[in-house]
C-alpha atoms as a PDB file:
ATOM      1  CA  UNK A   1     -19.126 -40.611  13.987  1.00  0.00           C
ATOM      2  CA  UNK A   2     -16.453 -43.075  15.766  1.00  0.00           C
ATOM      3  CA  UNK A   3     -13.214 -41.202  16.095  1.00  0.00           C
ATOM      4  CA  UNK A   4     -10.352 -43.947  15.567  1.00  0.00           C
ATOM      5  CA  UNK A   5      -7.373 -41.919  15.230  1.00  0.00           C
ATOM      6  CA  UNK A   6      -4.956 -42.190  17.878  1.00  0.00           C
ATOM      7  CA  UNK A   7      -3.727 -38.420  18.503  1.00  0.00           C
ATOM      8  CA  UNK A   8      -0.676 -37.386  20.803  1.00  0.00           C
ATOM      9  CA  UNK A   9      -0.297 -33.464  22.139  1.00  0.00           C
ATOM     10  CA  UNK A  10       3.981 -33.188  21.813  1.00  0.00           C
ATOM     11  CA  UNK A  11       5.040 -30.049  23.875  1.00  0.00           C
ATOM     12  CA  UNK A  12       8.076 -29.133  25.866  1.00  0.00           C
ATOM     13  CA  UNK A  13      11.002 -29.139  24.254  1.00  0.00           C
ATOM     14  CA  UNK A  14      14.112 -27.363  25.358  1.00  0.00           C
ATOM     15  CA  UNK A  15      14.278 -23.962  24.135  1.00  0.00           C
ATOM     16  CA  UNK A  16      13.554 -20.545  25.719  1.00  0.00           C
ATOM     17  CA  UNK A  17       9.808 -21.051  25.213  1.00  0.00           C
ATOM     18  CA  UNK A  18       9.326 -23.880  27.115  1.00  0.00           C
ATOM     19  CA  UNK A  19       7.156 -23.102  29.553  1.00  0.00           C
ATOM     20  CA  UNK A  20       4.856 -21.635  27.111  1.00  0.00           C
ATOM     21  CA  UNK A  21       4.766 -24.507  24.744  1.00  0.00           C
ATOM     22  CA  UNK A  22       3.807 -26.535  28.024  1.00  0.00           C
ATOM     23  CA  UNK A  23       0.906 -24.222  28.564  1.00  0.00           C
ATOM     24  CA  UNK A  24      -0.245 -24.894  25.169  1.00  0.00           C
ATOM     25  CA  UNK A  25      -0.006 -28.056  25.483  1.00  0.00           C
ATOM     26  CA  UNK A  26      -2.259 -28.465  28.434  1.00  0.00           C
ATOM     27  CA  UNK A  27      -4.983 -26.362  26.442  1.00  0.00           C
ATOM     28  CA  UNK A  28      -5.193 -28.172  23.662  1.00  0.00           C
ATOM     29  CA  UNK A  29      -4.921 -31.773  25.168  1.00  0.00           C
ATOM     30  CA  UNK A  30      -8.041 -30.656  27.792  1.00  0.00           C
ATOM     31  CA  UNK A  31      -9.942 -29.446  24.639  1.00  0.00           C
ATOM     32  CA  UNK A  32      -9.567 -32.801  22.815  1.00  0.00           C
ATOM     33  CA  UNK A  33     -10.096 -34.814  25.132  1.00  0.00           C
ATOM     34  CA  UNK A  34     -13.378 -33.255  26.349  1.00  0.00           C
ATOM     35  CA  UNK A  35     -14.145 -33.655  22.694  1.00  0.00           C
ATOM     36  CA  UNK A  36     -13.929 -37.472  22.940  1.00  0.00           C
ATOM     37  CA  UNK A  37     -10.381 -37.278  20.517  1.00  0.00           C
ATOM     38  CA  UNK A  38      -8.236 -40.908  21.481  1.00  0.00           C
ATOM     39  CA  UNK A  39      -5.580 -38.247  22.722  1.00  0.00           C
ATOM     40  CA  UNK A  40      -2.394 -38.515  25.156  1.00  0.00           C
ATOM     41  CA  UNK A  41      -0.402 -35.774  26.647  1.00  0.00           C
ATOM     42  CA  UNK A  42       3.741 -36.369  26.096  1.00  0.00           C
ATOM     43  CA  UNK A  43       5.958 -34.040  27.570  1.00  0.00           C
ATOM     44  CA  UNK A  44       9.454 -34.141  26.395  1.00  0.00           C
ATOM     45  CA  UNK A  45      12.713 -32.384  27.425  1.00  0.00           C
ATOM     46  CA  UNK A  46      15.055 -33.315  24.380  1.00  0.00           C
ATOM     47  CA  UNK A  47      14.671 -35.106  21.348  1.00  0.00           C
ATOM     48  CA  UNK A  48      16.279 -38.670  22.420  1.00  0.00           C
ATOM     49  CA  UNK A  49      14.219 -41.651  22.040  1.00  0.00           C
ATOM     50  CA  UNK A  50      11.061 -39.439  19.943  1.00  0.00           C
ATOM     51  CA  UNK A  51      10.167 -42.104  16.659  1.00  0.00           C
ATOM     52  CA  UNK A  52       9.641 -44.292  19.472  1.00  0.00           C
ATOM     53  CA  UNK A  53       7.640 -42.072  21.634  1.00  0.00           C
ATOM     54  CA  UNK A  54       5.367 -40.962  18.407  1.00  0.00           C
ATOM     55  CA  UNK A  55       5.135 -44.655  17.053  1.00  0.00           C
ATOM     56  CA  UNK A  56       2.004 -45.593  18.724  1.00  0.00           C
ATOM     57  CA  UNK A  57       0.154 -42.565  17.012  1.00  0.00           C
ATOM     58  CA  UNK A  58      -1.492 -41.787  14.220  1.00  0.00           C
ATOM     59  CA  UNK A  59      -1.591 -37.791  14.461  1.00  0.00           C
ATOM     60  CA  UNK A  60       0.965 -35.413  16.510  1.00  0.00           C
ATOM     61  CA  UNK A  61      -0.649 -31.852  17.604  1.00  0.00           C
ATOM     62  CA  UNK A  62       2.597 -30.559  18.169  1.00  0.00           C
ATOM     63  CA  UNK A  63       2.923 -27.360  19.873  1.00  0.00           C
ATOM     64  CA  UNK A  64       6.793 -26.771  21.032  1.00  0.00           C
ATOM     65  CA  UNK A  65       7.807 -23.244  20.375  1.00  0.00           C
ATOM     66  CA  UNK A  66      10.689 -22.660  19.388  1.00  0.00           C
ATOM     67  CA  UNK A  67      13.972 -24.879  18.627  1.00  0.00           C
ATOM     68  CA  UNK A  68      14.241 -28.178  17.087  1.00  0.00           C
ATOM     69  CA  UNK A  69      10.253 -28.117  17.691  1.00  0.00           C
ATOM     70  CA  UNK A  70       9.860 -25.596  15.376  1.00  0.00           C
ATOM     71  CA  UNK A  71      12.647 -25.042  12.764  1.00  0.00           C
ATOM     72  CA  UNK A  72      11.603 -27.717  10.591  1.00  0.00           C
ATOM     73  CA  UNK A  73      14.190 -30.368  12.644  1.00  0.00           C
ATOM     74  CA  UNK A  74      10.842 -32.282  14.125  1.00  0.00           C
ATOM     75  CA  UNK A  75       8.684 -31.989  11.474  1.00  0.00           C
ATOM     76  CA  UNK A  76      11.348 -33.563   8.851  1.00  0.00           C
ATOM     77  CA  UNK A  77      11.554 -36.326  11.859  1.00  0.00           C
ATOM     78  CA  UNK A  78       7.589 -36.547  11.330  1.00  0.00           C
ATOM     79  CA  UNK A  79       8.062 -36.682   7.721  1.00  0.00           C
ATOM     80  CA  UNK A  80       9.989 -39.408   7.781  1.00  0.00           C
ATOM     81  CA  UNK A  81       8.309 -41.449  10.541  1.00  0.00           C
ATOM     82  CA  UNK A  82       5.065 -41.050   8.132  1.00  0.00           C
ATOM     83  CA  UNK A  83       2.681 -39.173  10.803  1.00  0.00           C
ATOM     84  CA  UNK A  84       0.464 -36.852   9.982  1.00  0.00           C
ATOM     85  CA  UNK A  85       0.987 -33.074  12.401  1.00  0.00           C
ATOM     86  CA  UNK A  86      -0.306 -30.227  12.590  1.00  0.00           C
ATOM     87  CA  UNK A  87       1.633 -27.022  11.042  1.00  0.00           C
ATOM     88  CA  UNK A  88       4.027 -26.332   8.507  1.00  0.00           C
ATOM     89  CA  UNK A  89       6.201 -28.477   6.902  1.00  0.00           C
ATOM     90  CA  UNK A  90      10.165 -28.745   7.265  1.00  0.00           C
ATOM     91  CA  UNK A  91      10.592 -25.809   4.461  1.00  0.00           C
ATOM     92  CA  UNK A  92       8.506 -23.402   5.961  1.00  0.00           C
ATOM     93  CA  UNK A  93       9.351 -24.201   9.496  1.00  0.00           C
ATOM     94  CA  UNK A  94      12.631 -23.416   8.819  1.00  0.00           C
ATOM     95  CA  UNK A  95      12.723 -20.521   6.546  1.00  0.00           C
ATOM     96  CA  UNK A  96       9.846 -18.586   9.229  1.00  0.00           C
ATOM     97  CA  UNK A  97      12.426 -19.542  12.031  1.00  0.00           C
ATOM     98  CA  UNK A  98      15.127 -18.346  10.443  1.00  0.00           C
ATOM     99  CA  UNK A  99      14.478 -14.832  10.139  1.00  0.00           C
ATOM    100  CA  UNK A 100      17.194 -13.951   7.778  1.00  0.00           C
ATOM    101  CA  UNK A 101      16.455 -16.438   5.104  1.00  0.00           C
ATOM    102  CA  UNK A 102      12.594 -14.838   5.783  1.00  0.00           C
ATOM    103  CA  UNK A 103      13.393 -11.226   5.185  1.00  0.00           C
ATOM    104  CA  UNK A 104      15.169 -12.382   2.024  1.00  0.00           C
ATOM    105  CA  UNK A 105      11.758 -14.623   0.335  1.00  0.00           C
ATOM    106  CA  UNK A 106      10.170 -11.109   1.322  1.00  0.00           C
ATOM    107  CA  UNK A 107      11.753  -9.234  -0.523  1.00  0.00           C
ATOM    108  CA  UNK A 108      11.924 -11.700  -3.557  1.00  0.00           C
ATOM    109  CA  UNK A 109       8.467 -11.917  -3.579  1.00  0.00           C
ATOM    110  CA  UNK A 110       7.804  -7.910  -2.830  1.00  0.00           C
ATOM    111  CA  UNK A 111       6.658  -7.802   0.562  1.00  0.00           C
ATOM    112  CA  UNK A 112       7.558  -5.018   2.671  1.00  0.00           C
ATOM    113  CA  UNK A 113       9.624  -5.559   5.809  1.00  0.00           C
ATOM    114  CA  UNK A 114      12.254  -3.526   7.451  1.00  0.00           C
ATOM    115  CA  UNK A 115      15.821  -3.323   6.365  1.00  0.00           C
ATOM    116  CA  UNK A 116      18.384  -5.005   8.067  1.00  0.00           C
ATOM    117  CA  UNK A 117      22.001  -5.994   8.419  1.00  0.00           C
ATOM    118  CA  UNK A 118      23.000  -9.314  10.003  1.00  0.00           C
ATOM    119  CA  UNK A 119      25.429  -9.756  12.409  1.00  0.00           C
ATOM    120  CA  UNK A 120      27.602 -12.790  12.357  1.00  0.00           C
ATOM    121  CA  UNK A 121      29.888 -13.151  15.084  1.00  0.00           C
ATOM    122  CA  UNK A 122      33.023 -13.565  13.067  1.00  0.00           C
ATOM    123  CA  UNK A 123      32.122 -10.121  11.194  1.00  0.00           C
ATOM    124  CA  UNK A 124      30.648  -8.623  14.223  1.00  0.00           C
ATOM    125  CA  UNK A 125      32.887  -4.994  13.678  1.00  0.00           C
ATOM    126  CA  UNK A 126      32.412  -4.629  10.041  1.00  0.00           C
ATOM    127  CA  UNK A 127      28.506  -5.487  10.455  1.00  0.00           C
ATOM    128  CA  UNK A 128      28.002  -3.222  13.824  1.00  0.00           C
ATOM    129  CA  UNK A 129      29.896  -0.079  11.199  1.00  0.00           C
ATOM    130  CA  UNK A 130      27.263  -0.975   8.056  1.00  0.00           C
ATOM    131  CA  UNK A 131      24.228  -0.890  10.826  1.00  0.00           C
ATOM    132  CA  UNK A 132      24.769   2.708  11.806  1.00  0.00           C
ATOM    133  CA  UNK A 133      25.577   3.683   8.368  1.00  0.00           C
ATOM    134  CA  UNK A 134      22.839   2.134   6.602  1.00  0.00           C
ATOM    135  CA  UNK A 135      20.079   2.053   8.879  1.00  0.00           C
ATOM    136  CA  UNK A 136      18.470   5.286  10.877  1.00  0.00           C
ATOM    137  CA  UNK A 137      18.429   4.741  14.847  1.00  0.00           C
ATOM    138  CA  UNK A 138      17.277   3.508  16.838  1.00  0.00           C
ATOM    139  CA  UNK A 139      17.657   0.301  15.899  1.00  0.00           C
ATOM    140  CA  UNK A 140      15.783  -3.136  16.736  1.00  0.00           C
ATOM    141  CA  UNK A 141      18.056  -6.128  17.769  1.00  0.00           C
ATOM    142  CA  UNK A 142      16.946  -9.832  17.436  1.00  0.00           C
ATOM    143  CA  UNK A 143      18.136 -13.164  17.119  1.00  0.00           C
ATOM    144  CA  UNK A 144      17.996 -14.787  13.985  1.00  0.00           C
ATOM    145  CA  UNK A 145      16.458 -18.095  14.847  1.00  0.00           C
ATOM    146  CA  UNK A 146      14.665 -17.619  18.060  1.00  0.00           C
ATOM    147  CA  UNK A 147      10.606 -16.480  18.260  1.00  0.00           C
ATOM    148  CA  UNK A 148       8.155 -15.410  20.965  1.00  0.00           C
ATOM    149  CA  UNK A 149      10.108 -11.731  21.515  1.00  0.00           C
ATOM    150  CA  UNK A 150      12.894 -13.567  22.942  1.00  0.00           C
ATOM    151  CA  UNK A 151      15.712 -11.207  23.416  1.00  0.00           C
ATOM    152  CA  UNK A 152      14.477  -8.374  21.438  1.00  0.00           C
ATOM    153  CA  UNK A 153      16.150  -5.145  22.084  1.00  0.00           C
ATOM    154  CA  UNK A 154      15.637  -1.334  20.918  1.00  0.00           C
ATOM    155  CA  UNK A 155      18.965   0.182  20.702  1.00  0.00           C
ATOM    156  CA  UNK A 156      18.716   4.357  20.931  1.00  0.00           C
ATOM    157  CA  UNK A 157      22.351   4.939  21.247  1.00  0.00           C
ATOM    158  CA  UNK A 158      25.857   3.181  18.865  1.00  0.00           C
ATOM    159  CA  UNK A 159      26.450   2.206  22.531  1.00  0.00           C
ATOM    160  CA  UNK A 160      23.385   0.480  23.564  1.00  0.00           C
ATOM    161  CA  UNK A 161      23.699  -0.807  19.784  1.00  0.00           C
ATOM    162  CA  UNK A 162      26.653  -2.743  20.450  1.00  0.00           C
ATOM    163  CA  UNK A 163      25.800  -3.734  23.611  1.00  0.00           C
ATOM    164  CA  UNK A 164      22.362  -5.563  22.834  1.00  0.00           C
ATOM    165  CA  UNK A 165      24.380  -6.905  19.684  1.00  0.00           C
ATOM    166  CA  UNK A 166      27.011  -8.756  22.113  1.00  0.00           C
ATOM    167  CA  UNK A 167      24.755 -10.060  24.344  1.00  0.00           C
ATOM    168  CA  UNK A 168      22.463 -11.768  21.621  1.00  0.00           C
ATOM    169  CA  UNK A 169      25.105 -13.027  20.167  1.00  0.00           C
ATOM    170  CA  UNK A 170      26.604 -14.323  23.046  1.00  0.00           C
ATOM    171  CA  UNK A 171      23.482 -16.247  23.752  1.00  0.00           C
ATOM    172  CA  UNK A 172      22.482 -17.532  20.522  1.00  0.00           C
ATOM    173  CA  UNK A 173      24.942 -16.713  17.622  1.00  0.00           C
ATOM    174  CA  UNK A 174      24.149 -14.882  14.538  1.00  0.00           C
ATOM    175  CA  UNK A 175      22.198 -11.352  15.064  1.00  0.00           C
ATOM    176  CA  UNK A 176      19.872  -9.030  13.150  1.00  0.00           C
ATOM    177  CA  UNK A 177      19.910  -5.502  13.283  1.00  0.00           C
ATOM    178  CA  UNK A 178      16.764  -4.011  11.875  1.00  0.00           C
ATOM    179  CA  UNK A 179      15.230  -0.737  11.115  1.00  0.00           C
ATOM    180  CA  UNK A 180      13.041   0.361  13.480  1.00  0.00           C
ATOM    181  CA  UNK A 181       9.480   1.855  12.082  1.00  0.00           C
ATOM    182  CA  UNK A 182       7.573   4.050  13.838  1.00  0.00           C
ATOM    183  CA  UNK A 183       3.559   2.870  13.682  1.00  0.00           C
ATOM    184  CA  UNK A 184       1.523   0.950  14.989  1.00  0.00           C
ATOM    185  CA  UNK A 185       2.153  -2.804  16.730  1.00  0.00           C
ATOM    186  CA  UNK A 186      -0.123  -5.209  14.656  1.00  0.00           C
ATOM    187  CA  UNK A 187      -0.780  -9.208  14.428  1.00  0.00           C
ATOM    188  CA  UNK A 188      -2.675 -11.447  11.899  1.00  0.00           C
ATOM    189  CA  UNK A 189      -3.742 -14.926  12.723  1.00  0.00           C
ATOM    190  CA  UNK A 190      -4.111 -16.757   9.875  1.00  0.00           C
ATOM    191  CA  UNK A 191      -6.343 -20.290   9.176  1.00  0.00           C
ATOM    192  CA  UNK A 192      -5.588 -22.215   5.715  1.00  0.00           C
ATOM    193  CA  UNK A 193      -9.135 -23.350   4.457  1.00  0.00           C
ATOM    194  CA  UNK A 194     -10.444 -25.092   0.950  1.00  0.00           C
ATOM    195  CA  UNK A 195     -10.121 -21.785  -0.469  1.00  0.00           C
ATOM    196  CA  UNK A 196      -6.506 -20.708   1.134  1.00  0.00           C
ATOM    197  CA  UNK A 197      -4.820 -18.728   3.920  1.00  0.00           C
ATOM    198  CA  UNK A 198      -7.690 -16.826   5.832  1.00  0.00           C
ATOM    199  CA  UNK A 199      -7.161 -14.033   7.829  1.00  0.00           C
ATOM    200  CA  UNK A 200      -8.808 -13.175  11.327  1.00  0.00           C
ATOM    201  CA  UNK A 201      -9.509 -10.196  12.425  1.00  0.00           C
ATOM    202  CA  UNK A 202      -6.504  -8.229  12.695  1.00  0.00           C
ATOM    203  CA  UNK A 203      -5.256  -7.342  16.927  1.00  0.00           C
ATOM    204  CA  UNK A 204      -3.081  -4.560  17.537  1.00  0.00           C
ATOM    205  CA  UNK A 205      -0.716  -4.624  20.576  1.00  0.00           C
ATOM    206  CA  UNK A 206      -0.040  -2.000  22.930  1.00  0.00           C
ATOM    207  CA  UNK A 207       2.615  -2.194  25.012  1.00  0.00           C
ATOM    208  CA  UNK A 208       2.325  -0.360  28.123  1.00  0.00           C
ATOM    209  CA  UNK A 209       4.769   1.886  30.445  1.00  0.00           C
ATOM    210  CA  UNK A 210       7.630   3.220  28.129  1.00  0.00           C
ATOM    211  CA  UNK A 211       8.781   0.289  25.915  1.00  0.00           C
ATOM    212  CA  UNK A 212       7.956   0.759  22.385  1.00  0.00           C
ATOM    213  CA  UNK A 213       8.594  -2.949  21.550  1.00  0.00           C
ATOM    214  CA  UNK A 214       6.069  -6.026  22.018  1.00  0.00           C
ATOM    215  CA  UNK A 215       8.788  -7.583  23.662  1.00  0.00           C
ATOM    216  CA  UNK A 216       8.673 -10.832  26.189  1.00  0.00           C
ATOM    217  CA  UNK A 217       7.983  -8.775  29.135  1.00  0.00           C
ATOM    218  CA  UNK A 218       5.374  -6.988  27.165  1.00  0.00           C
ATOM    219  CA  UNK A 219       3.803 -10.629  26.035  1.00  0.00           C
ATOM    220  CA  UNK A 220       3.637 -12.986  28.991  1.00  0.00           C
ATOM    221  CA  UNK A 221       3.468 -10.425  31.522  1.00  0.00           C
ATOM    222  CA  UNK A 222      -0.198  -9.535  32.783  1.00  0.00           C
ATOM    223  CA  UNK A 223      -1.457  -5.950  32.503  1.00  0.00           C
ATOM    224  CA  UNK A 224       2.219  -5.381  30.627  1.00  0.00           C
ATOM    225  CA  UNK A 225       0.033  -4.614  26.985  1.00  0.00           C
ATOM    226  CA  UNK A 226      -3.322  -4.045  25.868  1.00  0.00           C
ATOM    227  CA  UNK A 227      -4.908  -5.980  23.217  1.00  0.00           C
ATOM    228  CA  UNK A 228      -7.405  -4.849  21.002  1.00  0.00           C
ATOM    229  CA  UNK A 229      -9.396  -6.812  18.854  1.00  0.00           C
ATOM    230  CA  UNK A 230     -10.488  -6.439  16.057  1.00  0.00           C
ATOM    231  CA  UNK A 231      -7.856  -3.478  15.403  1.00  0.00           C
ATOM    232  CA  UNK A 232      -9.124   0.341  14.973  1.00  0.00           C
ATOM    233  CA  UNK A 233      -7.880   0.416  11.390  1.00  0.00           C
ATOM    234  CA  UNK A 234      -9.299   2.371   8.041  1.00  0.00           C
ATOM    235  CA  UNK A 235     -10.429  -0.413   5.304  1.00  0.00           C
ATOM    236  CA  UNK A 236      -7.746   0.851   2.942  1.00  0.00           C
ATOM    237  CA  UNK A 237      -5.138  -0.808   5.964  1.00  0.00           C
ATOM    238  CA  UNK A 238      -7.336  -3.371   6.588  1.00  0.00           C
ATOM    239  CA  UNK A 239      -6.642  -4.398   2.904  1.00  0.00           C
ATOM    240  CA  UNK A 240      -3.456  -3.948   2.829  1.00  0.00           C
ATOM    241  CA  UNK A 241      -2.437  -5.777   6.057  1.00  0.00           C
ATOM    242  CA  UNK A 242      -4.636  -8.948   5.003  1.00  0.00           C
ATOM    243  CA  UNK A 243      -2.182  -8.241   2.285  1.00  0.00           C
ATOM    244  CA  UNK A 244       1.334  -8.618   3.203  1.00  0.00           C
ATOM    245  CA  UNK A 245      -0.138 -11.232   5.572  1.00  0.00           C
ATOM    246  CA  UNK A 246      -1.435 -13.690   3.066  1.00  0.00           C
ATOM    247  CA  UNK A 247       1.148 -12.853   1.108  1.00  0.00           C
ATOM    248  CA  UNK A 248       3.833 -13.823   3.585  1.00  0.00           C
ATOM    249  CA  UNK A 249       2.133 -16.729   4.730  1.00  0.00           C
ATOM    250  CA  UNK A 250       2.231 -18.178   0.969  1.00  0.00           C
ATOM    251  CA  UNK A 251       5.877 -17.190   0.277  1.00  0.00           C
ATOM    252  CA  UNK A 252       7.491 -19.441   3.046  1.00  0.00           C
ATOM    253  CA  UNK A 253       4.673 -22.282   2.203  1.00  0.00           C
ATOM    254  CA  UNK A 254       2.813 -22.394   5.518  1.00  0.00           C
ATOM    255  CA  UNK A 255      -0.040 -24.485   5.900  1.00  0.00           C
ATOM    256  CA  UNK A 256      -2.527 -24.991   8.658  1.00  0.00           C
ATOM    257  CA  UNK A 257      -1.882 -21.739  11.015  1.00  0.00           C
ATOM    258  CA  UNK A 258       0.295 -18.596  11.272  1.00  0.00           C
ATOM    259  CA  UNK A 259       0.593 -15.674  13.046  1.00  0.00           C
ATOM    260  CA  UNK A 260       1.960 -12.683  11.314  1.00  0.00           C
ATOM    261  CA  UNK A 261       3.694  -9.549  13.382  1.00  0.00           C
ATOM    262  CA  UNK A 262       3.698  -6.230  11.669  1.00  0.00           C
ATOM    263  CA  UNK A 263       4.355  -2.708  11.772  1.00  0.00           C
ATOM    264  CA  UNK A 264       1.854  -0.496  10.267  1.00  0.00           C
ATOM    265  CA  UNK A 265       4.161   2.772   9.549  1.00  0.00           C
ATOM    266  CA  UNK A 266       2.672   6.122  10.198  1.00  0.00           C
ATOM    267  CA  UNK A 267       2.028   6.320   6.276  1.00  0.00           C
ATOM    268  CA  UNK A 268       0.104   3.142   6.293  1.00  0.00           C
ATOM    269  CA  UNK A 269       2.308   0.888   4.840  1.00  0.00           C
ATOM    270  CA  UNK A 270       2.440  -2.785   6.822  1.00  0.00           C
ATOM    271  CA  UNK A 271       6.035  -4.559   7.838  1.00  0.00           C
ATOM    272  CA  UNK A 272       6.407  -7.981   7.632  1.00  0.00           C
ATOM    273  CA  UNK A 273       8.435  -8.272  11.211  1.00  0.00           C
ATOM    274  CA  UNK A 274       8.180 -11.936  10.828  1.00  0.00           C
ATOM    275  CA  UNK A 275       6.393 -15.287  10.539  1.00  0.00           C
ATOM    276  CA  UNK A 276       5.659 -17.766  13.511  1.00  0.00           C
ATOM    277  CA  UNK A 277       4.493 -21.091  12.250  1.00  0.00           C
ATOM    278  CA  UNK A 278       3.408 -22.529  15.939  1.00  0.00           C
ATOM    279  CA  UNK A 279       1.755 -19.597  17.373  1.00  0.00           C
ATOM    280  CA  UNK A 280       1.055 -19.989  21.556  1.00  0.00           C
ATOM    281  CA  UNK A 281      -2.152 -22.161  22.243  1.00  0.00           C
ATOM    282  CA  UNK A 282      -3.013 -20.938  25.259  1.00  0.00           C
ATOM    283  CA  UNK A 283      -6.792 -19.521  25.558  1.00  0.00           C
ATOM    284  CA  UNK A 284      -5.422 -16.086  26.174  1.00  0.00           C
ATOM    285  CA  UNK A 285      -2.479 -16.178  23.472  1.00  0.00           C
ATOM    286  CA  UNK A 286      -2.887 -14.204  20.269  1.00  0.00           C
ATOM    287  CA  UNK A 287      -4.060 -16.512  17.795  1.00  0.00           C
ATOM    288  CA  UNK A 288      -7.206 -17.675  19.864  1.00  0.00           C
ATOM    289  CA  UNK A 289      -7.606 -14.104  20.785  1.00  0.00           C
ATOM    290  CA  UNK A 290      -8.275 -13.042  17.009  1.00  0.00           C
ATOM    291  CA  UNK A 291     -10.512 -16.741  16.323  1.00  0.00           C
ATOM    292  CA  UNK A 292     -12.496 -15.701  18.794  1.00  0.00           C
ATOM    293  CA  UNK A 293     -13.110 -12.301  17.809  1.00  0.00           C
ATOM    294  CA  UNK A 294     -14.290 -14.020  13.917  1.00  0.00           C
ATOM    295  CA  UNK A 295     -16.458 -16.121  16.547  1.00  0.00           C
ATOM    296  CA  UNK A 296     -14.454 -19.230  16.599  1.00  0.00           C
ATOM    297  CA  UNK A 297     -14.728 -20.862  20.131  1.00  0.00           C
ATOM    298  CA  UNK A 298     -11.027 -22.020  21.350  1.00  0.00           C
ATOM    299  CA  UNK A 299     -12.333 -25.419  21.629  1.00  0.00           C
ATOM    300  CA  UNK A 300     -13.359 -25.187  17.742  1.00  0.00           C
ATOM    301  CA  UNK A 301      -9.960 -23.663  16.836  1.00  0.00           C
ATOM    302  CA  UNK A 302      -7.935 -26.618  18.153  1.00  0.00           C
ATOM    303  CA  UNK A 303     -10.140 -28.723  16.745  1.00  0.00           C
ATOM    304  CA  UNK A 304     -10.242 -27.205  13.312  1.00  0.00           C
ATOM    305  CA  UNK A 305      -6.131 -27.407  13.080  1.00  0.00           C
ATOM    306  CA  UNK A 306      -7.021 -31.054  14.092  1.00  0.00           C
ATOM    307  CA  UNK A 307      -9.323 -32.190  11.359  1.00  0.00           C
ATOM    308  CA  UNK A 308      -6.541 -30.090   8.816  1.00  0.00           C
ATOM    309  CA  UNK A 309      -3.788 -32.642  10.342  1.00  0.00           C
ATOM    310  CA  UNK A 310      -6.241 -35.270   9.263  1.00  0.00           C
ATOM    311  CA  UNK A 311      -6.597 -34.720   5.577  1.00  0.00           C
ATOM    312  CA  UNK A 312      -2.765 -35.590   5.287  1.00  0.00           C
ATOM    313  CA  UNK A 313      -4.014 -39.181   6.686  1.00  0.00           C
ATOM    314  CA  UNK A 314      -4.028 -41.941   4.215  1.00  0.00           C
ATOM    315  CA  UNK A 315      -8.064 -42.751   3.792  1.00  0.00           C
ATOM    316  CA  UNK A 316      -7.984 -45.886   5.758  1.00  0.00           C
ATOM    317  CA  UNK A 317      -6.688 -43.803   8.956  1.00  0.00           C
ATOM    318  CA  UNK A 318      -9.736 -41.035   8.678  1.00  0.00           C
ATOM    319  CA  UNK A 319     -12.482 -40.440  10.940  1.00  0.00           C
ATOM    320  CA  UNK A 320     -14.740 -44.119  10.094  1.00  0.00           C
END
């Protein structure tokens, strides 16, 4: 069948996760193209100049982590500009990113996740004093809006607390101080199909050495974690992680993809950690990790988000 869609792979961008998104980005361009997709690679470094950068295409694969790429800023832009993408709309983008506004859906809509207490720098005294008196140590430390592990921090000590706290904040604003739960370090992929969000086999991440955090030196460091796939986990959490997963994924209103991170606590209960609407495409990232352990090929996995872009095309602009 003639392919006539005109498809651009967007990646760069100019957060913390940049070089990642670019590795992505390579992936999934070499995997279209080989597939005889109408495709073109555009690396960006800012925003400036994009509706006319996009305007020749009919489809954007876009795959910058992190930042205006993935807060829900570029896909409104898409919106607007009338192209089809793949991922989450503006709502979702921004409500996964923003892991505060997140934790609250959650718990709305009963999903378990850990308790927290953010940290806004104007507050920063009165919000470091509720931490340690609401929530056991040690403590996890995060930014609010950033993904990929960036700057996430296990505090053992009110020192160490405070510490971590400043320098987040420092670097990217508003904090979140959450309670830590003991378990086990778990992810779920997710694929939206004709008959909703499905979940791949489940991977559990082991961190090596003595952090007890999937952190970014734990992620994009070789030999830094194991990975196993599918997870060693009874069917009873099996269930209950495909869960809290689907049941996450439909609270913020993803479509297309997800990855899920979770704690499984030591009494088998799973913790929403959070929701990343533009998982890493590279073939040893996550997400194609768990497809290919349900026996989907990474060439059929970029593909398949493809062809999901593609139903949001008016008729006319399908596959003819």
């Amino acid at each position: 069948m003639e392919r006539k869609v005109k498809v651009v792979v967007l990646c760069g961008g100019d957060s913390s996760e940049r070089e990642v998104s670019l590795r992505s980005g390579r992936g999934v361009y070499e995997v279209l193209k080989s597939r005889g997709w109408d495709v073109d690679f555009l690396e960006i470094r800012d925003y400036e100049g994009l509706p006319q950068k996009v305007a020749p295409y009919d489809l954007v694969f876009d795959i910058i982590h992190g930042g205006a790429g993935e807060d829900g800023t570029l896909q409104l832009l898409l919106d607007l500009l009338g192209k089809a993408y793949v991922g989450s709309g503006p709502l979702a983008s921004a409500l996964a990113m923003d892991k505060y506004e997140a934790k609250r859906v959650f718990a709305a809509k009963g999903i378990p996740t850990p308790r927290y207490v953010l940290v806004e720098r104007k507050e920063m005294e009165k919000a470091l004093e509720r931490s340690q008196k609401e929530l056991p140590s040690p403590w996890v430390v995060k930014p609010r809006g950033e993904g990929s592990s960036v700057a996430l921090h296990l505090a053992e000590n009110p020192r160490a607390l405070r510490e971590a706290v400043a320098a987040v904040a420092e670097e990217f604003g508003d904090v979140l101080v959450e309670e830590f739960i003991p378990g086990r370090e778990l992810t779920a992929g997710v694929l939206e199909g004709d008959e909703g969000p499905w979940v791949l086999p489940i991977l559990e991440l082991r961190p090596r050495g003595e952090g007890r955090l999937f952190d970014w030196r734990a992620k994009y460091t070789p030999g830094e974690c194991d990975f196993i796939c599918p997870a060693d986990l009874e069917e009873e959490e099996r269930r209950a992680v495909e869960e809290v997963t689907r049941g996450a994924f439909s609270a913020l209103g993803c479509r297309d993809l997800a990855r899920v991170d979770i704690r499984l606590s030591s009494g088998g209960i799973p913790y929403v950690l959070e929701v990343n609407t533009l998982p890493g495409m590279t073939e040893m990232s996550t997400l194609p990790r768990m497809a290919a352990a349900a026996g989907i090929s990474y060439g059929e996995l970029v593909e398949r988000l493809l062809l999901r872009a593609l139903l949001r095309l008016p008729n006319s602009h399908r596959l003819g």
